[in-house]
PDB file of N, CA and C in Angstrom:
ATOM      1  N   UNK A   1      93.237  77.620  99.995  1.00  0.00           N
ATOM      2  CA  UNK A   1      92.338  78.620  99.431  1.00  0.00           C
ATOM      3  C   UNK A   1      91.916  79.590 100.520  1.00  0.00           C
ATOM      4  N   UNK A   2      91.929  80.582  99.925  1.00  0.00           N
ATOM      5  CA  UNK A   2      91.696  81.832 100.865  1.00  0.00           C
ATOM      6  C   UNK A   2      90.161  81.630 101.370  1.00  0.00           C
ATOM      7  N   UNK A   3      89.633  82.074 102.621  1.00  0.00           N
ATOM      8  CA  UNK A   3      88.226  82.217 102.955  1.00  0.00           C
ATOM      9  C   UNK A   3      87.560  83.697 102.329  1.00  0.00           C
ATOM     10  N   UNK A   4      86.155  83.377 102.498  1.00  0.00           N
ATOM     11  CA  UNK A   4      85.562  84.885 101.431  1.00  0.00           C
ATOM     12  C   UNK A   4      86.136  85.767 102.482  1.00  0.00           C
ATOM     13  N   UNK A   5      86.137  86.254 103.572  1.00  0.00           N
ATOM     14  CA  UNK A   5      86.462  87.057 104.473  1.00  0.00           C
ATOM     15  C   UNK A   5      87.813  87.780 104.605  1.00  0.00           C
ATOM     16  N   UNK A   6      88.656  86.986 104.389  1.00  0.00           N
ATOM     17  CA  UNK A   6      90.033  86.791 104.503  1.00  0.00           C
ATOM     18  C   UNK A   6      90.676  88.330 103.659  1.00  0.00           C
ATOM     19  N   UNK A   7      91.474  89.076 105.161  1.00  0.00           N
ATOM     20  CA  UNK A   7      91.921  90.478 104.553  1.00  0.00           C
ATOM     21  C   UNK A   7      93.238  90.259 104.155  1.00  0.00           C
ATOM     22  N   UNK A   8      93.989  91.440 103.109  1.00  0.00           N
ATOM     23  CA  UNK A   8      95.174  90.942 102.377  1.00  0.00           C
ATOM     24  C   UNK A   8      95.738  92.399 102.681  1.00  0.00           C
ATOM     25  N   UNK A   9      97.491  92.207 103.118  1.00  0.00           N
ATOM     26  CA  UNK A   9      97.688  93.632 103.110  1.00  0.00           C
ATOM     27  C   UNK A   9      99.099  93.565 101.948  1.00  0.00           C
ATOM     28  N   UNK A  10      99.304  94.614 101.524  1.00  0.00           N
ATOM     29  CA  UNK A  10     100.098  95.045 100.150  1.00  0.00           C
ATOM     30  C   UNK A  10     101.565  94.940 101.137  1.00  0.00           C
ATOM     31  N   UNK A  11     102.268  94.335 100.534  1.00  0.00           N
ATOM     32  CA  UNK A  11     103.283  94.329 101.451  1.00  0.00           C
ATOM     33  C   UNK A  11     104.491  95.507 100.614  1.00  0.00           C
ATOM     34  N   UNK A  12     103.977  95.966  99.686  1.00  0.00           N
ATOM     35  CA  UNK A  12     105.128  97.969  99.226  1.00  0.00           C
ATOM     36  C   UNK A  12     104.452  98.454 100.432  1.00  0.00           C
ATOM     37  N   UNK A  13     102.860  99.016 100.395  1.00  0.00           N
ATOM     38  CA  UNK A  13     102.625  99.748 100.965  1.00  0.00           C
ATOM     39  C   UNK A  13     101.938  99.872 102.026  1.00  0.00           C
ATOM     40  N   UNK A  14     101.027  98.706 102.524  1.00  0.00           N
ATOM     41  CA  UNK A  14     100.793  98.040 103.699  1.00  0.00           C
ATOM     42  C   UNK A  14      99.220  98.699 103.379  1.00  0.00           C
ATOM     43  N   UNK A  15      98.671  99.417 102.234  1.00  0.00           N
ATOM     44  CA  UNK A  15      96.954  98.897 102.130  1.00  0.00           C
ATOM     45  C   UNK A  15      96.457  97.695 102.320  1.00  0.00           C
ATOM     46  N   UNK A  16      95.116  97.867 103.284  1.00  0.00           N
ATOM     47  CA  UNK A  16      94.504  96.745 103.372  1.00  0.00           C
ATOM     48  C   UNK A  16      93.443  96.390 102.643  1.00  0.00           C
ATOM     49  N   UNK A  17      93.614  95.433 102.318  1.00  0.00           N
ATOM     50  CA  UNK A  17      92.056  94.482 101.079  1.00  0.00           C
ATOM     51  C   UNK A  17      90.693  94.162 101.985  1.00  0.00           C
ATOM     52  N   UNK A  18      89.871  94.811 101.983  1.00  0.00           N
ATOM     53  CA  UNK A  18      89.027  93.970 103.200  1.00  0.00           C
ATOM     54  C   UNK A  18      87.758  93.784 102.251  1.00  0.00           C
ATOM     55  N   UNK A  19      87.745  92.382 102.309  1.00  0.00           N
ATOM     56  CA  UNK A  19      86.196  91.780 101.562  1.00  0.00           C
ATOM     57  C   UNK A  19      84.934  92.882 102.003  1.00  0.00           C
ATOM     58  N   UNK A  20      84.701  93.169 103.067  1.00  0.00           N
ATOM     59  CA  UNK A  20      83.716  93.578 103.479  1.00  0.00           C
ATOM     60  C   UNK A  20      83.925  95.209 103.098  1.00  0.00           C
ATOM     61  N   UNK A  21      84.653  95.479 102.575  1.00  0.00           N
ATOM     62  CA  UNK A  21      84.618  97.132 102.003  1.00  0.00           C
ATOM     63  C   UNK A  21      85.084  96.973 100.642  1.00  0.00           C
ATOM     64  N   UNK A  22      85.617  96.199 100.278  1.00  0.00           N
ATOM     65  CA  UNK A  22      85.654  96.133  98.567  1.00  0.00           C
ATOM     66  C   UNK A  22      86.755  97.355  98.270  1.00  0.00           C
ATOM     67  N   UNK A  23      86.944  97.758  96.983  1.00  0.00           N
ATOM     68  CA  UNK A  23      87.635  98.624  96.667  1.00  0.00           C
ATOM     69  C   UNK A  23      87.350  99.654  95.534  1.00  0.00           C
ATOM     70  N   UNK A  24      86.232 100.560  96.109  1.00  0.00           N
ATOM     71  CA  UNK A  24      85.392 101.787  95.847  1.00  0.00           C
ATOM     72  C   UNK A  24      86.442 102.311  94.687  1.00  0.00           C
ATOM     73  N   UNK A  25      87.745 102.935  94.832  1.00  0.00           N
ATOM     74  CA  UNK A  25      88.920 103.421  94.041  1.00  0.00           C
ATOM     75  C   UNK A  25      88.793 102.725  92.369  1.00  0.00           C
ATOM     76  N   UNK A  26      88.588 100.945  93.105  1.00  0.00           N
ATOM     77  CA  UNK A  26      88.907 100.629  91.574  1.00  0.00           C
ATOM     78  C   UNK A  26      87.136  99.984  91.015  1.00  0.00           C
ATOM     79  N   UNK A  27      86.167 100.346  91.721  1.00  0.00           N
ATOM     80  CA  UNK A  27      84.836  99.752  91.295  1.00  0.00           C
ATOM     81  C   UNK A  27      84.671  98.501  91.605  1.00  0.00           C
ATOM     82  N   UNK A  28      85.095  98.254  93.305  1.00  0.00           N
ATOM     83  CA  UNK A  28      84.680  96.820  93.427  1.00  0.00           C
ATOM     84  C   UNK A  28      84.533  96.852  94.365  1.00  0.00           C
ATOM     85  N   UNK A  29      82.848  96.257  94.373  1.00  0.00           N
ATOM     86  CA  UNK A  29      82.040  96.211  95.463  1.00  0.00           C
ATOM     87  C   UNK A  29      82.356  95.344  96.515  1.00  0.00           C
ATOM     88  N   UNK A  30      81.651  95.533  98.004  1.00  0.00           N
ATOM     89  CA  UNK A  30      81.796  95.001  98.814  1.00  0.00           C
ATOM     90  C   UNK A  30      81.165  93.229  98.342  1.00  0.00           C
ATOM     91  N   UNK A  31      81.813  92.350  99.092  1.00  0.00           N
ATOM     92  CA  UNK A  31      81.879  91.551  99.585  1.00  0.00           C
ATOM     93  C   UNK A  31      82.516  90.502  98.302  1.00  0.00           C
ATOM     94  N   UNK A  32      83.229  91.163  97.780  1.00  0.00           N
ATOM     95  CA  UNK A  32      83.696  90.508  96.340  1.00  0.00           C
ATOM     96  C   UNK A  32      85.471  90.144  97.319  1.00  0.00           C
ATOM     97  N   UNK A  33      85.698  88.445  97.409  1.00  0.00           N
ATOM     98  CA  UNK A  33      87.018  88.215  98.208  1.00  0.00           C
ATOM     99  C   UNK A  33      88.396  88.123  97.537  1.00  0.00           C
ATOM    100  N   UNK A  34      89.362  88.629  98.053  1.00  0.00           N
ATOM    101  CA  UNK A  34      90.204  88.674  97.146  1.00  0.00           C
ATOM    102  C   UNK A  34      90.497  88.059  96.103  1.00  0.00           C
ATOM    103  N   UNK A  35      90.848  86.524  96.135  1.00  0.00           N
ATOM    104  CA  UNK A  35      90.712  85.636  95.853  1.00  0.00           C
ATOM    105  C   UNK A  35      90.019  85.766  94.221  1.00  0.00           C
ATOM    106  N   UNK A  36      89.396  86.511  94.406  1.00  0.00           N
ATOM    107  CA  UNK A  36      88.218  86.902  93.153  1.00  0.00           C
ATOM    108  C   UNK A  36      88.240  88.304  92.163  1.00  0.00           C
ATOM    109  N   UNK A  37      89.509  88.953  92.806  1.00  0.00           N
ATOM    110  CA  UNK A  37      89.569  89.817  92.103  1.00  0.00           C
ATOM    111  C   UNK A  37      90.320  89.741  90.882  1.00  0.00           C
ATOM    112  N   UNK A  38      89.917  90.983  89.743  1.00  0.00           N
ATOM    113  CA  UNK A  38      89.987  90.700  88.327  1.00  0.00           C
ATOM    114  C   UNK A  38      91.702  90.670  88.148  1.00  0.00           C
ATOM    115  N   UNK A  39      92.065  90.163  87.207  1.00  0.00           N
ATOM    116  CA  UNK A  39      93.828  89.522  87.067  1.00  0.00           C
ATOM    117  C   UNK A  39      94.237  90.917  86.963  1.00  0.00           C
ATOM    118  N   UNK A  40      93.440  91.980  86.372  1.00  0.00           N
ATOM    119  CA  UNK A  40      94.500  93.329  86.488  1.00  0.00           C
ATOM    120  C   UNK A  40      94.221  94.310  87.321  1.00  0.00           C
ATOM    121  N   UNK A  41      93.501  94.047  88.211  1.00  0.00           N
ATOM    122  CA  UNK A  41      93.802  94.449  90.130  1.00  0.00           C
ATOM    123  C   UNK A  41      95.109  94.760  90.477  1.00  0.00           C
ATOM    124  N   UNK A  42      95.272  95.937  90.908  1.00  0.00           N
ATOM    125  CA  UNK A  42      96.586  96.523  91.520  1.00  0.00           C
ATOM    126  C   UNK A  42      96.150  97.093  92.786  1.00  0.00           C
ATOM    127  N   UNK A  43      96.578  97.601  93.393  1.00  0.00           N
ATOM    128  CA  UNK A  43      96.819  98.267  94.761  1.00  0.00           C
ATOM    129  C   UNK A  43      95.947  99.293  94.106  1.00  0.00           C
ATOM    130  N   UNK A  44      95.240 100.194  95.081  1.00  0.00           N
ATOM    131  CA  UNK A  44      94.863 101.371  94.699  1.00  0.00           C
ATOM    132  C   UNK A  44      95.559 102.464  95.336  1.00  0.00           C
ATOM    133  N   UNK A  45      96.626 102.308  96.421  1.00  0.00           N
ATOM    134  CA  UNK A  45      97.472 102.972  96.456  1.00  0.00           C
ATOM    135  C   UNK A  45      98.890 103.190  96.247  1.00  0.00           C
ATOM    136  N   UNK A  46      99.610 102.094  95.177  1.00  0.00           N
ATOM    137  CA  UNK A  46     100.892 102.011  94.942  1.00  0.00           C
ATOM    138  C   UNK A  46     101.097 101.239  94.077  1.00  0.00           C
ATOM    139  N   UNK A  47      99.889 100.706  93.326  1.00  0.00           N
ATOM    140  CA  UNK A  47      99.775 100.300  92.044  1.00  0.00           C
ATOM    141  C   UNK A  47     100.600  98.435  91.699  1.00  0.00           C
ATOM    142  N   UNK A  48     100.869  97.986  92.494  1.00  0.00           N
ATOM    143  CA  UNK A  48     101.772  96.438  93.005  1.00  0.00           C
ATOM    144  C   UNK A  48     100.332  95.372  92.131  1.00  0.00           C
ATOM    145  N   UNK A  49     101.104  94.619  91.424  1.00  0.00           N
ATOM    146  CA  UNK A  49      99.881  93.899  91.749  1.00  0.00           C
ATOM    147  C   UNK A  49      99.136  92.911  92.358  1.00  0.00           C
ATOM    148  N   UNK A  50      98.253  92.319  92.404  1.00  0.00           N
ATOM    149  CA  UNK A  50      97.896  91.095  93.709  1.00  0.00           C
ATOM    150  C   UNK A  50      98.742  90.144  94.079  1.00  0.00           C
ATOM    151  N   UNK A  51      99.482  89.980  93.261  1.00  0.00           N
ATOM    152  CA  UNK A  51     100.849  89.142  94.211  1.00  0.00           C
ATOM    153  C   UNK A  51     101.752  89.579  94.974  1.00  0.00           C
ATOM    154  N   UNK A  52     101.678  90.974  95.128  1.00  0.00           N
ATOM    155  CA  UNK A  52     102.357  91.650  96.403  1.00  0.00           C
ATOM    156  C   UNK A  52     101.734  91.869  97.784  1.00  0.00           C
ATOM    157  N   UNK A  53     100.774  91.126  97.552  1.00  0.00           N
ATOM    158  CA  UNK A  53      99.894  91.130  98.913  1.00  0.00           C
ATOM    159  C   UNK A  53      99.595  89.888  99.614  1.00  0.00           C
ATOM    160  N   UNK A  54     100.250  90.050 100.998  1.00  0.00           N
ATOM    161  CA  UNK A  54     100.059  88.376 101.652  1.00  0.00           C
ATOM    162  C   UNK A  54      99.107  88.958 102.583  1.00  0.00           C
ATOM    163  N   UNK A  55      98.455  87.592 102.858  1.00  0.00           N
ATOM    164  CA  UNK A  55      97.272  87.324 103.499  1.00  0.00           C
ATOM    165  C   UNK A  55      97.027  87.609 105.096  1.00  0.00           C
ATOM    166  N   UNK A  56      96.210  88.431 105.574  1.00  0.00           N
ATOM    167  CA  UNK A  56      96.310  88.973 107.214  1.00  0.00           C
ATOM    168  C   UNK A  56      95.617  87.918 108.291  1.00  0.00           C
ATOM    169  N   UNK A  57      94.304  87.406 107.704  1.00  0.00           N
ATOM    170  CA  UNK A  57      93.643  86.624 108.570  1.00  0.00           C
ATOM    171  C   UNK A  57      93.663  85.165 108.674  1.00  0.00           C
TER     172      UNK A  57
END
């Protein structure tokens, strides 16, 4: 299991997920961990969805 902290990068486009900045683009606040994001979460820049993103930290 992922830690709350734990950053994720998109491996199409190499955006990074960072708990601590959330993802403003799609209305999700800081400190919400990946791990937790809603099942139809995509990239906000290349649209992949959370299973195209492996884990950085």
């Amino acid at each position: 299991m992922a830690a709350a902290g734990e950053r994720y990068i998109c491996v199409n486009c190499g955006y990074t997920y960072d708990p601590a900045v959330g993802d403003p683009m799609n209305g999700v606040p800081p400190g919400v961990p990946f791990t937790e994001l809603p099942e139809e979460w995509v990239c906000p820049m290349c649209y992949v969805s959370a299973g195209e993103f492996d884990a950085m930290d």
